[in-house]
Protein backbone atom coordinates (compact mmCIF):
# COMPACT_ATOMS: atom_id res chain seq x y z
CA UNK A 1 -107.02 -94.41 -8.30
CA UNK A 2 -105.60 -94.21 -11.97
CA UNK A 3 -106.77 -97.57 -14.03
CA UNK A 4 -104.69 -98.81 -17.05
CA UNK A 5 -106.80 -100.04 -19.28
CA UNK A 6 -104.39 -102.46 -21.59
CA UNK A 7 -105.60 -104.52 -24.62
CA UNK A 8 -106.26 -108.03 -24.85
CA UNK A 9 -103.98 -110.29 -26.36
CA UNK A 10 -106.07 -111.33 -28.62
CA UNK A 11 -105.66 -107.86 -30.33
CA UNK A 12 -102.11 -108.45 -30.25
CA UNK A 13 -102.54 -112.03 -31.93
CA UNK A 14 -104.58 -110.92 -34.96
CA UNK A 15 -101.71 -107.89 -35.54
CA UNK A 16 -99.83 -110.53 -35.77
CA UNK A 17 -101.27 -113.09 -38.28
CA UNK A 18 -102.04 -110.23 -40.49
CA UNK A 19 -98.84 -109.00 -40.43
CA UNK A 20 -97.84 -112.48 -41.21
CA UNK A 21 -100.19 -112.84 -44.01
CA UNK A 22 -98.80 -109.99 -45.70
CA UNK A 23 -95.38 -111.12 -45.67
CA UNK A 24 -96.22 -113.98 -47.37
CA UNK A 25 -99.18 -112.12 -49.77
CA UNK A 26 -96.00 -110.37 -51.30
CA UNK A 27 -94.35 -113.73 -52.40
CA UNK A 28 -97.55 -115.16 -53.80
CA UNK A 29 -99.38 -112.76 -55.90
CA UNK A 30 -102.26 -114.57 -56.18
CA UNK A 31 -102.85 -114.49 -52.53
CA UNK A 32 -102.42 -110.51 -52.67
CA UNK A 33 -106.04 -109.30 -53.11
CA UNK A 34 -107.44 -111.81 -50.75
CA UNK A 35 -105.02 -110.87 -47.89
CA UNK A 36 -105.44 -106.96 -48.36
CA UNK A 37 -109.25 -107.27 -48.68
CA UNK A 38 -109.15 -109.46 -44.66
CA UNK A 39 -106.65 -106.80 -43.55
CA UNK A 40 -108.84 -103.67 -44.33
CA UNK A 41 -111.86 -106.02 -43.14
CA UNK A 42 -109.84 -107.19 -39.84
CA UNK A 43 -108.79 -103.84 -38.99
CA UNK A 44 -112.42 -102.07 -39.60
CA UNK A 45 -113.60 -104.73 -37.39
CA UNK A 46 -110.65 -103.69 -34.83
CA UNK A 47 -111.29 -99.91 -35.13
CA UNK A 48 -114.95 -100.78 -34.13
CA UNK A 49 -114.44 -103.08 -31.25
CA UNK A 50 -112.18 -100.48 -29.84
CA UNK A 51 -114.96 -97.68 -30.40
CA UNK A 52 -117.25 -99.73 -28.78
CA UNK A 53 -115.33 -101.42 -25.42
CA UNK A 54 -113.08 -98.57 -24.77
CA UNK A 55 -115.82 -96.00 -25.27
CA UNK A 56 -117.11 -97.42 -21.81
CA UNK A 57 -114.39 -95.66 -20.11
CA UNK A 58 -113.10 -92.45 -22.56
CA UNK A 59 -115.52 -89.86 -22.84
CA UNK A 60 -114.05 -88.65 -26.20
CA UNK A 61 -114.30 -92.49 -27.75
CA UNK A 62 -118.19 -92.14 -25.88
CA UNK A 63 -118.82 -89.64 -28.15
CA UNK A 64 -117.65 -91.24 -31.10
CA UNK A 65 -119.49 -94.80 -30.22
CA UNK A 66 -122.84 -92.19 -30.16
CA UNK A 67 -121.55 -90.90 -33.24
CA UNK A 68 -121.49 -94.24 -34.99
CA UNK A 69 -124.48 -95.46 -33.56
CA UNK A 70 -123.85 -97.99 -31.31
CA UNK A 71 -125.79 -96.67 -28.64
CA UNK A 72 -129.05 -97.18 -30.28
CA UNK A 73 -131.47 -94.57 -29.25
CA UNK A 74 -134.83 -94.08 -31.70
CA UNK A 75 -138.43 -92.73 -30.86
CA UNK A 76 -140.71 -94.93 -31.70
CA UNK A 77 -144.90 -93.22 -31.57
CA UNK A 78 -145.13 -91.81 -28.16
CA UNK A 79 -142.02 -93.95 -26.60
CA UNK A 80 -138.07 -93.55 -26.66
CA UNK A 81 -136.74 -96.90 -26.91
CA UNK A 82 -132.89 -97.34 -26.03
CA UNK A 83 -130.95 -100.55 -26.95
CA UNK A 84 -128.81 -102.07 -23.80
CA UNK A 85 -125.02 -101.38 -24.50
CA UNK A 86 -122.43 -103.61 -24.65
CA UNK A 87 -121.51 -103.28 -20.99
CA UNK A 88 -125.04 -104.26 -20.01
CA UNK A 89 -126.25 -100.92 -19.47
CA UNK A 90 -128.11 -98.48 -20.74
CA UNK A 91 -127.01 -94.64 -21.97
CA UNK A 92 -129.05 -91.91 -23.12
CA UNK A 93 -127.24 -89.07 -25.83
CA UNK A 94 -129.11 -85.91 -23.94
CA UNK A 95 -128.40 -82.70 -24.55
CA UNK A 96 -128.43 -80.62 -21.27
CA UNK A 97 -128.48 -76.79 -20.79
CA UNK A 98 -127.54 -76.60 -25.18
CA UNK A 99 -124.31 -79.20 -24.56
CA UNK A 100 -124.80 -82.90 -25.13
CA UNK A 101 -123.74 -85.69 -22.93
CA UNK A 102 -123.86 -89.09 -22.92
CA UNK A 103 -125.44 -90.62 -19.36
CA UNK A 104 -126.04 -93.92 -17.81
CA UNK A 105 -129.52 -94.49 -16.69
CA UNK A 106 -129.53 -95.90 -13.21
CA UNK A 107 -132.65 -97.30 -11.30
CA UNK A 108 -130.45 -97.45 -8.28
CA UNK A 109 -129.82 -94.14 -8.44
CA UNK A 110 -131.72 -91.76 -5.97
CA UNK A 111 -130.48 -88.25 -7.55
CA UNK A 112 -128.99 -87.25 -10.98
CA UNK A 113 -125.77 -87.26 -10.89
CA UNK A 114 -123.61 -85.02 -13.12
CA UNK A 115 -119.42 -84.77 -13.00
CA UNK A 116 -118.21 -80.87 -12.34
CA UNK A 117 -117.07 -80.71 -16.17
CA UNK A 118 -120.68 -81.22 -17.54
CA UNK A 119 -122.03 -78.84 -14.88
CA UNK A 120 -119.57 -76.62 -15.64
CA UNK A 121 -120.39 -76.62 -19.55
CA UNK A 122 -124.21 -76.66 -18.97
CA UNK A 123 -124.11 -73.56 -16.84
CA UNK A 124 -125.45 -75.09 -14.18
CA UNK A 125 -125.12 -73.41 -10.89
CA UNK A 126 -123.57 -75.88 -7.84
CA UNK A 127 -123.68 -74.57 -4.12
CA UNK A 128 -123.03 -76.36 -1.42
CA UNK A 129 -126.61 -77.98 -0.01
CA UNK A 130 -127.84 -76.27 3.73
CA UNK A 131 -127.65 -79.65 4.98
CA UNK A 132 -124.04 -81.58 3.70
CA UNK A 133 -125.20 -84.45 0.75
CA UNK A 134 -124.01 -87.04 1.04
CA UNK A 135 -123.93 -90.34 -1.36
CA UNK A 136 -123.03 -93.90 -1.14
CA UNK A 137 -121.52 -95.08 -3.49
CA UNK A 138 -119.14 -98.60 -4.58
CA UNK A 139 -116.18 -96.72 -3.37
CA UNK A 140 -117.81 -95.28 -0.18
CA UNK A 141 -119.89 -92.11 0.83
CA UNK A 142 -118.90 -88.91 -0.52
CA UNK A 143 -120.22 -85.53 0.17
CA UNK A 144 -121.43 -83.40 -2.92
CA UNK A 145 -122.79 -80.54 -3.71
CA UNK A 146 -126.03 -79.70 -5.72
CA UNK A 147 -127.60 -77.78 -8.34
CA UNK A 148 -130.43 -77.49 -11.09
CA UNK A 149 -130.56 -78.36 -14.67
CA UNK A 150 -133.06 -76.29 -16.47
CA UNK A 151 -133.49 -78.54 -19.38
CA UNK A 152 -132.27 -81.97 -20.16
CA UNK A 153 -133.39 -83.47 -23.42
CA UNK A 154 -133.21 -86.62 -25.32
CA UNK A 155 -135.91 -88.52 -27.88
CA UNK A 156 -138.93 -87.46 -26.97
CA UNK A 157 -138.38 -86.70 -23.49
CA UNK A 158 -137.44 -83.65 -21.77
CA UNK A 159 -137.43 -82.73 -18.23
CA UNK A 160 -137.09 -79.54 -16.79
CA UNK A 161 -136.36 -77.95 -13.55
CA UNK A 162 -133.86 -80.82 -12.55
CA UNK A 163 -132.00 -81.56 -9.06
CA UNK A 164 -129.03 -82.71 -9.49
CA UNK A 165 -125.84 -83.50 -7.19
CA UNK A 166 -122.16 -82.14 -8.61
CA UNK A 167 -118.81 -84.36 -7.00
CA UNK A 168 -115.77 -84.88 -8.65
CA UNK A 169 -115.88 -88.43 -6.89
CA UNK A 170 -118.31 -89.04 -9.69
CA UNK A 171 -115.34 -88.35 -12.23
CA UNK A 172 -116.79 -88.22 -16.00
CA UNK A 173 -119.19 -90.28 -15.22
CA UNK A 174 -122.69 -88.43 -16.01
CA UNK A 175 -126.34 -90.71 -14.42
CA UNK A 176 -129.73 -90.42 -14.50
CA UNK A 177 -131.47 -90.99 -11.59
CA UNK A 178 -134.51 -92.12 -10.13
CA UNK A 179 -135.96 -88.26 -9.74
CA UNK A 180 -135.84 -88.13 -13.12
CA UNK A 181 -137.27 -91.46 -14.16
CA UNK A 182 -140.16 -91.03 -11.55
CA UNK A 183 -141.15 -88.05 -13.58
CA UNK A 184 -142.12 -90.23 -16.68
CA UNK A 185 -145.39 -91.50 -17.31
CA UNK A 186 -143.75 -95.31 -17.34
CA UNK A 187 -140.22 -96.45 -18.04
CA UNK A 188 -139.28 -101.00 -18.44
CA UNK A 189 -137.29 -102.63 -20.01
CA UNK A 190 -138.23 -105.77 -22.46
CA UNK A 191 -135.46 -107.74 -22.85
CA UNK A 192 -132.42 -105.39 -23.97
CA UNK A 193 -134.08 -102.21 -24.42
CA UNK A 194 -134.97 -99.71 -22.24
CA UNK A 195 -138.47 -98.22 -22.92
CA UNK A 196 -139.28 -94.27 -21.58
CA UNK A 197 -142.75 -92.86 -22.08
CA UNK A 198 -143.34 -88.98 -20.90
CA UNK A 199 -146.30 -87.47 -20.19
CA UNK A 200 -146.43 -84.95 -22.92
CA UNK A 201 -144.01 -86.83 -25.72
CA UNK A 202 -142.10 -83.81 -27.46
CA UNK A 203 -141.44 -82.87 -31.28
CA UNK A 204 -138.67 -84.43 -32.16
CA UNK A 205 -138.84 -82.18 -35.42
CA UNK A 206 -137.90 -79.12 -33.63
């Protein structure tokens, strides 16, 4: 079902007082240089809270909140620590089969999940499973299909060899699941950052 995703009003209210503050910057001169310095300040600080809320639903603005770092993902000695987003959970920048994606890491997740685009541009190959797949999800069960990533890499981590179910019920939404977390040596979280450890940590110099 198609979702509008409108902005707040608030957004709307400080358009307006800076619009207002303009109007009256260019009958008092002296008031000119403060005014244009909170306008370019008030709409950098716009342009980022837009990055950063709406990325939760665009892929493209996804890739740009990666891009400015708001997903904070580092490797830290022999751990990849990942800082909890601003929708409360946590997304991994991973590059899978040479593309790079950004997915949400989900405990409650059985089986990676990956939408038919990112299958599609990772070459992997989906086929319908022998026995029919089928999920449950927060809109119902849905019947997918599966396939293998060869590689999926992010930090320090990299796993190889990877089930994974295809559906376009999953739209372009990508997850990591628990078959991939169970691989890890450990994976917590402290407080708002997700902590993965591997088994054999990779060069992240490579």
């Amino acid at each position: 079902m198609p979702v509008d995703i409108s902005a707040s009003p608030h957004f709307y209210l400080l358009l307006g007082v800076l619009f207002v503050a303009a109007v009256v910057a260019r009958r008092a001169p002296v008031l000119r240089t403060i005014v244009s310095l909170a306008f370019w300040v008030g709409a950098g600080l716009l342009l980022y809270a837009t990055v950063a809320e709406r990325g939760r639903f665009d892929p493209w603005l996804g890739r740009a909140a990666a891009a400015l770092d708001m997903d904070d993902q580092k490797v830290a000695g022999e751990e990849t620590r990942v800082s909890m987003s601003r929708d409360g959970h946590f997304y991994v920048r991973a590059r899978i089969g040479g593309v790079e994606r950004r997915l949400l890491v989900d405990s409650g997740a059985t089986v990676t999940a990956l939408s038919p685009a990112t299958a599609a541009a990772a070459g992997v190959e989906v086929k319908p499973a022998v026995f029919p797949v089928l999920l449950k999800t927060a809109n119902g069960t849905i019947k997918a299909d599966t396939g293998e990533v060869r590689e999926l890499r992010f930090g320090n981590v990299v796993a190889r060899d990877l089930a994974v179910v295809v559906s376009p019920a999953f739209g372009d939404v990508d997850v990591l699941g628990m078959n991939f977390l169970s691989r890890l040596k450990s994976w917590r979280v402290e407080g708002r950052t997700l902590i993965l450890t591997p088994h054999h940590p990779q060069d992240t110099t490579a």
